[in-house]
Structures are given as structure tokens and as C-alpha cells.
Protein backbone atom coordinates (compact mmCIF):
# COMPACT_ATOMS: atom_id res chain seq x y z
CA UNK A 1 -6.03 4.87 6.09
CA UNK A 2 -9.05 5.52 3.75
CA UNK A 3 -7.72 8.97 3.33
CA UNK A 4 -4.04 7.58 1.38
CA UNK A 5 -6.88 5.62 -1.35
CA UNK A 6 -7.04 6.19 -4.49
CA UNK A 7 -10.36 4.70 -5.44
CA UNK A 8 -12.14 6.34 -7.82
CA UNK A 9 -9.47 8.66 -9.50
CA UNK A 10 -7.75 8.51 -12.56
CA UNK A 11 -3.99 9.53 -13.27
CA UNK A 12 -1.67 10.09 -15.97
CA UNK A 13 1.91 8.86 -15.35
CA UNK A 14 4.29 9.96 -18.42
CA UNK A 15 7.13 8.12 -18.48
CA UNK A 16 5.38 5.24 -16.75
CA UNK A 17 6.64 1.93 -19.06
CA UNK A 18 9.55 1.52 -16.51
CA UNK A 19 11.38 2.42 -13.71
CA UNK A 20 10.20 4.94 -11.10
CA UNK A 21 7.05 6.08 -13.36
CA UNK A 22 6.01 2.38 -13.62
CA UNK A 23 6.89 2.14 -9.50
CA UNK A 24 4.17 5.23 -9.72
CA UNK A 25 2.03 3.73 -11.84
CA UNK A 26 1.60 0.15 -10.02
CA UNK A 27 1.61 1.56 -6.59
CA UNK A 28 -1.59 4.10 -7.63
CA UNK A 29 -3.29 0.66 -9.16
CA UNK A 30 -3.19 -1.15 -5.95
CA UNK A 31 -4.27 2.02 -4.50
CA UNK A 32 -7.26 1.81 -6.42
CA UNK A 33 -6.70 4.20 -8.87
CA UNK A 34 -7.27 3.90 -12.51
CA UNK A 35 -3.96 4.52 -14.65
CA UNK A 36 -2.95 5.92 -17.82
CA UNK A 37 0.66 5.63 -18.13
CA UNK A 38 3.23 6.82 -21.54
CA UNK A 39 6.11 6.88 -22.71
CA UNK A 40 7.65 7.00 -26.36
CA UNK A 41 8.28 3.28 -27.61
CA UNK A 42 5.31 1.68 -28.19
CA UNK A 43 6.25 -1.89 -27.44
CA UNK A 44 7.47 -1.78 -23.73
CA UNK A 45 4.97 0.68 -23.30
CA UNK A 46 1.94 -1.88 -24.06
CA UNK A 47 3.89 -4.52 -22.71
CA UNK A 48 4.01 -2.60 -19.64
CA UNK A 49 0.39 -1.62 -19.58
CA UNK A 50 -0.37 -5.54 -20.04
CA UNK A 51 1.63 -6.42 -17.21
CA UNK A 52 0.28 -3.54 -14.50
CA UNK A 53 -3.87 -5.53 -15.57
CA UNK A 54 -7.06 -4.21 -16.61
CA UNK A 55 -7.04 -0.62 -14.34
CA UNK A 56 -4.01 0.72 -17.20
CA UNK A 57 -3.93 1.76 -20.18
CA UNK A 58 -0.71 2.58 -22.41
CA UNK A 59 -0.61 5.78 -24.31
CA UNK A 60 2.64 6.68 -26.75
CA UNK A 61 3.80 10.02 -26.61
CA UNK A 62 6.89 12.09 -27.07
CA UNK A 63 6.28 14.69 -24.22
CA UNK A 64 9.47 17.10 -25.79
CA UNK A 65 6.93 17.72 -28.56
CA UNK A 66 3.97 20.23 -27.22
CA UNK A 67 1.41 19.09 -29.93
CA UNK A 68 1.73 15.44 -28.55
CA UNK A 69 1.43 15.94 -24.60
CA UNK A 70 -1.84 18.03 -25.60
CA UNK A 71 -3.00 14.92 -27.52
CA UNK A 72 -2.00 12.99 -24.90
CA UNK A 73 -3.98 14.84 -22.20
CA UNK A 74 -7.01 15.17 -24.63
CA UNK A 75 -7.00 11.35 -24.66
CA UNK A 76 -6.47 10.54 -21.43
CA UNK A 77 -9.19 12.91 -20.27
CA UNK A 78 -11.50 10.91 -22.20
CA UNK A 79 -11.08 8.22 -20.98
CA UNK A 80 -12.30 9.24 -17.66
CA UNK A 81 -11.49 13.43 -16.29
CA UNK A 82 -7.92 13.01 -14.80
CA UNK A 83 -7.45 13.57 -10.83
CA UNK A 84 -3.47 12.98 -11.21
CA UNK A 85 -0.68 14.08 -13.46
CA UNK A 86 2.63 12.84 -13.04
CA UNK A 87 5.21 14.71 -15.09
CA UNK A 88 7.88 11.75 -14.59
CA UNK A 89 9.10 11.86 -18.30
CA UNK A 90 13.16 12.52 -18.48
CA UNK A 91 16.39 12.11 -19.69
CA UNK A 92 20.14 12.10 -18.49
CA UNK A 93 21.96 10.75 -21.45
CA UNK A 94 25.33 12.16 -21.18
CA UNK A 95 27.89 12.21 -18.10
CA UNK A 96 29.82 15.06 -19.42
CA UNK A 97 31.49 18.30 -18.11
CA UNK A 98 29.83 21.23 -18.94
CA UNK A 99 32.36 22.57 -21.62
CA UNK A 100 31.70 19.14 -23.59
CA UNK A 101 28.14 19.47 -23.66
CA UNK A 102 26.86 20.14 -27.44
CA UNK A 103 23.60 22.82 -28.24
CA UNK A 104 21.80 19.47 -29.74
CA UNK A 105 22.38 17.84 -25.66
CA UNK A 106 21.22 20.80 -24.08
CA UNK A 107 18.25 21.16 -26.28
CA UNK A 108 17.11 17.80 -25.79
CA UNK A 109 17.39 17.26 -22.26
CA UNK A 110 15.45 21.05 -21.72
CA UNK A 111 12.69 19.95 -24.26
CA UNK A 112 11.61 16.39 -22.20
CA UNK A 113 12.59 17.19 -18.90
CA UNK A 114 11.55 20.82 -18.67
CA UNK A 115 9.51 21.84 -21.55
CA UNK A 116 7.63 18.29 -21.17
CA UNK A 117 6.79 18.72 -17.61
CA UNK A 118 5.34 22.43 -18.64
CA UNK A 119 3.08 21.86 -21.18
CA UNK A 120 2.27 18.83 -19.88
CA UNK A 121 0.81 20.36 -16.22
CA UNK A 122 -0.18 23.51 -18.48
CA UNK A 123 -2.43 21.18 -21.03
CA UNK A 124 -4.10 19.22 -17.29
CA UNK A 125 -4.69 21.79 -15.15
CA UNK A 126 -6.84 23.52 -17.28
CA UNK A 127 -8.96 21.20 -17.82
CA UNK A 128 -9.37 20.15 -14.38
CA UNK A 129 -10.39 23.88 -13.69
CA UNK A 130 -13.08 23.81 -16.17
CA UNK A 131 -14.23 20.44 -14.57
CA UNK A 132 -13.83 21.94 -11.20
CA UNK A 133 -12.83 19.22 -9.69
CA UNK A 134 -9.25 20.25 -8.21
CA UNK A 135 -6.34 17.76 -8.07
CA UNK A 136 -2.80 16.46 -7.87
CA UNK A 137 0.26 16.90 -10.49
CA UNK A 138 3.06 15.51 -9.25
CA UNK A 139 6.67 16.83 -11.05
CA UNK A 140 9.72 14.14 -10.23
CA UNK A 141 12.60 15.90 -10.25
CA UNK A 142 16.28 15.20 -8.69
CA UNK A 143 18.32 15.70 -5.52
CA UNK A 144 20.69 17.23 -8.70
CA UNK A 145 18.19 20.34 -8.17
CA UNK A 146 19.17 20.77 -4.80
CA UNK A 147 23.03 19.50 -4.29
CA UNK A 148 25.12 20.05 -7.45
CA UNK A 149 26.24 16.79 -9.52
CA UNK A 150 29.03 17.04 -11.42
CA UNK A 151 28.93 16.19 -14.90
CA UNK A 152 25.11 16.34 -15.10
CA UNK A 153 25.19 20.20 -15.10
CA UNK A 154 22.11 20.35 -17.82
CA UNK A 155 20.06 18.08 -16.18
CA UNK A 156 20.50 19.08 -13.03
CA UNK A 157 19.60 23.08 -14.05
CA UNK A 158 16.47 21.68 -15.74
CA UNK A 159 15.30 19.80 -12.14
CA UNK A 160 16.03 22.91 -10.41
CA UNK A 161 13.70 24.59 -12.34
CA UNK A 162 11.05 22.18 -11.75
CA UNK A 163 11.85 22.87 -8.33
CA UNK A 164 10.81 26.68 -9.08
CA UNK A 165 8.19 25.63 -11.74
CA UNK A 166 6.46 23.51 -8.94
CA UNK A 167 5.89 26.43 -6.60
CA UNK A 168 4.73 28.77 -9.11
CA UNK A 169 2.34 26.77 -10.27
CA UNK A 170 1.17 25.43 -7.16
CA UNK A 171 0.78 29.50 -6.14
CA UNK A 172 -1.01 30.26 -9.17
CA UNK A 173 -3.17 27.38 -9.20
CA UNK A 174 -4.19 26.81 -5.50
CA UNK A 175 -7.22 28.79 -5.96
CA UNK A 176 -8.94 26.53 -7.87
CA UNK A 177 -7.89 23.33 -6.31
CA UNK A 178 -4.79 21.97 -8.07
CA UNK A 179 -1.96 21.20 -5.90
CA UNK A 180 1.19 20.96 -7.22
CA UNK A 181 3.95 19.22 -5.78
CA UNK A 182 7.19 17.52 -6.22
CA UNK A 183 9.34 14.34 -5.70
CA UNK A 184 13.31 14.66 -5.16
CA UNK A 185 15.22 11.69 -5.62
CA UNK A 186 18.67 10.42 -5.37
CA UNK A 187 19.97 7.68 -6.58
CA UNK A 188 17.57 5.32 -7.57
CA UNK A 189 17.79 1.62 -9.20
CA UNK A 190 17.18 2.04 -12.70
CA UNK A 191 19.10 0.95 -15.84
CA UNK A 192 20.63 4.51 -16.22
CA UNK A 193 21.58 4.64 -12.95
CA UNK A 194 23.08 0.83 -12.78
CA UNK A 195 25.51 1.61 -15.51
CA UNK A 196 26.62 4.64 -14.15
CA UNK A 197 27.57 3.01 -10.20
CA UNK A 198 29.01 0.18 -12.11
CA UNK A 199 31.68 2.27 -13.70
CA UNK A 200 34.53 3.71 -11.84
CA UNK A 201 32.47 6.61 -10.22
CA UNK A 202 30.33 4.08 -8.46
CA UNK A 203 31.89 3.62 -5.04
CA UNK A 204 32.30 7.12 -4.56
CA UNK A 205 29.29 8.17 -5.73
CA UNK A 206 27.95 5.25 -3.00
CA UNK A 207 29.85 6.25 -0.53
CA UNK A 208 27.80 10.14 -0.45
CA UNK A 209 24.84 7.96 0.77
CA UNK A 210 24.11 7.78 4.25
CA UNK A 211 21.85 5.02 4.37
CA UNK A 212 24.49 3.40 2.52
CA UNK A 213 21.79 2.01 -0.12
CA UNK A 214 20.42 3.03 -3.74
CA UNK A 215 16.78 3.80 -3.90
CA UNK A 216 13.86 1.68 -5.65
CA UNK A 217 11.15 2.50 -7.53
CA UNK A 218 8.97 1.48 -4.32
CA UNK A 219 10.81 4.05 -1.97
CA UNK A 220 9.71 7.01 -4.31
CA UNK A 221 6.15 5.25 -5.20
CA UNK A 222 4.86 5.78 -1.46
CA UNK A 223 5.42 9.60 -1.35
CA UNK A 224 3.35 9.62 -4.84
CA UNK A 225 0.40 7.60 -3.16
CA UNK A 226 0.30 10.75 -0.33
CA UNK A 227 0.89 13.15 -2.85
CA UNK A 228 -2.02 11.70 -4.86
CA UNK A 229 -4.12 11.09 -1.62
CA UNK A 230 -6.64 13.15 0.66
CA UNK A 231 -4.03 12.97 2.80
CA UNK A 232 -1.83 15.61 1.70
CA UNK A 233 -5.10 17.82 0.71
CA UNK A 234 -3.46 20.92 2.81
CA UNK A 235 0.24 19.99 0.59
CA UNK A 236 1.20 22.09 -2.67
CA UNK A 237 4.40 23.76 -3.30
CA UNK A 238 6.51 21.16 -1.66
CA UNK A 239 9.52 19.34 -2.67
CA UNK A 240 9.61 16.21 -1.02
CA UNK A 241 13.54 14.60 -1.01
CA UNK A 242 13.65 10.98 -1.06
CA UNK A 243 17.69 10.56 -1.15
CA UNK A 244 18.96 8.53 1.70
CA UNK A 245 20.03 11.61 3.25
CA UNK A 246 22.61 12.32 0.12
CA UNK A 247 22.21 15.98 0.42
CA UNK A 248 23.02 15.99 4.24
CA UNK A 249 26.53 15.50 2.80
């Protein structure tokens, strides 16, 4: 078991004030990991930090602005020379067909949940070459990458190419240590996701789960911890689905 520890690492979770990036973030703590998490309000993002104890830290950024993630990574790396990114930063705010999405929606969702990721692996990884210390980045992404989701046809082409992003990087980088990996999930309990099965898609949308169950933060934090870990030293490129078995259907 000393293999799935933590202990002695540092990580950067963006997007880590709540739901599955602060699932991330407290599951690497009581790993023994040391924790940077951001995210762009201020407020719940120290009150977050507060409430995950002394081994986090809250840093603000807007990661679908290149000039902040490098600031971010900067500071974080001073704070101690980062083992873990986790590019968990995203947005879905629209449940529209494709014909009723506006250039301003499809900008915005490409700049966080795309463009953020990027830069955001691009601004860590070279750094942890120059350290030579190897290490983990972690992209979450969506079973919407895999199976396709109606009415989330923007975000779901920006997860699929994570999905592609992932294994390029993780081909180009392997030589010098950095693994690069990601996590697929379905549905999972956040607010976004609450108000969405609570409308009139909800019971259909349910009903496409085999376990018959929405995800929590917890059920994606474990594959993060291996991810992270020793344990998957010999793992890059991979897209790990955590869905229920969703895309079975």
C-alpha cells in the first residue's frame, strides 16, 4: 500500500474549491500529499482551502487566461517543485443544440476547458523537466468525449480533445518522466449536474446508467490517488472511465 502514498509530493488541483477537484484535492491530503488547489472566486476558494487544514493552500486564477495559469504555476512551484497537476478546471454552462450555440459560448467553454488544460500542463511540465524530477498531470475530462451527449456538443468536442491532448503529451513527454493521463467521468454529483437530473431530462438521462447511481466526488478521487501514486509509474496515455458503465449503453 506504501506505493498508492502520496507523502512527500506536492500537487496543483485547478478547479479544486468544489466538487470533483476538491474530491481530488482532499483525497491527495489524506494521502499525504501537500495541495495547492484554484479556482476563480476568491472567497469559496479560501474558504475551501481553510476547510481541507494546514497541507492546502488556495490560489485564484482564471485558467482561460494563459498569462494567469503561468502565474499560477510560477507560484505554486515555489511553494515547493510540483509532483502533480490536475487540469480539473471546466465549464458546461449551456444545455443547448448545436445550432443555438453563440461564437461568445463556444469561445468560452474552448478557452477553460481546452485552452486551460494546455497551457496549464504546457507551463508544469517544463518545469518539472528542468527539475528532473518526472511526474503526474492528470486531465479530467468526460464520458461526453467518448459517447456523444446531446445538447453539450461544445463541451463534449473540447473533452474529446483532451482525450487526444492526453496521449500526445504523454508520447512526447514520457522521455523525461512525465506521465500524462486522464479521468473520464459520467455523471457525477455536483451542483451543475443536480439541476440538470432534476429537470425533465433527469430520469432518462438516469435510466442510461447501469449501476443505476450518479457518481461522487469520492468515486473519481480514488483513480486520482493511483494516477498520482508509484503505483501507476508504468501508466501514461490512458483514459481511465469512471461512468457506471454509461457508455456500455
Amino acid at each position: 500500500m506504501e506505493r498508492f502514498s502520496l507523502s512527500g509530493k506536492t500537487a496543483l488541483v485547478t478547479g479544486g474549491s468544489r466538487g470533483i477537484g476538491y474530491g481530488i484535492a482532499k483525497a491527495f491530503i489524506e494521502a499525504g500529499a501537500r495541495v495547492i488547489i484554484a479556482a476563480r472566486s476568491e472567497g469559496p476558494l479560501q474558504e475551501a482551502a481553510a476547510s481541507l487544514g494546514a497541507n492546502c493552500i488556495g490560489l485564484r486564477c482564471d485558467v482561460s487566461e494563459p498569462a494567469e495559469v503561468a502565474a499560477l504555476v510560477e507560484r505554486a512551484w515555489q511553494l515547493g517543485p510540483l509532483d502533480i497537476l490536475v487540469n480539473n478546471a471546466g465549464i458546461s454552462p449551456y444545455y443547448k443544440r448545436a445550432e443555438q450555440v453563440t461564437p461568445e459560448e463556444f469561445d468560452a467553454v474552448v478557452r477553460v476547458n481546452l485552452r486551460g488544460a494546455y497551457f496549464a500542463s504546457v507551463e508544469a511540465a517544463q518545469r518539472m523537466f528542468a527539475a528532473g524530477r518526472g511526474g503526474s498531470i492528470i486531465n479530467v475530462t468526460s464520458v461526453a468525449g467518448i459517447v456523444p451527449l446531446e445538447r453539450q456538443g461544445v463541451y463534449a468536442a473540447t473533452k474529446a480533445g483532451l482525450h487526444q491532448l492526453t496521449k500526445v503529451m504523454a508520447l512526447e513527454w514520457a522521455d523525461r518522466g512525465v506521465r500524462v493521463n486522464a479521468i473520464a467521468p459520467g455523471w457525477v454529483e455536483t451542483d451543475l449536474v443536480g439541476a440538470l437530473f432534476a429537470s425533465r431530462h433527469g430520469e432518462r438521462l438516469r435510466a442510461d446508467i447501469p449501476l443505476g447511481r450518479l457518481a461522487t466526488p469520492d468515486d473519481v478521487a480514488g483513480a486520482a490517488v493511483w494516477l498520482a501514486s508509484d503505483a501507476a509509474s508504468y501508466v501514461t496515455g490512458s483514459i481511465v472511465v469512471i461512468d457506471g458503465g454509461r457508455q456500455l449503453r
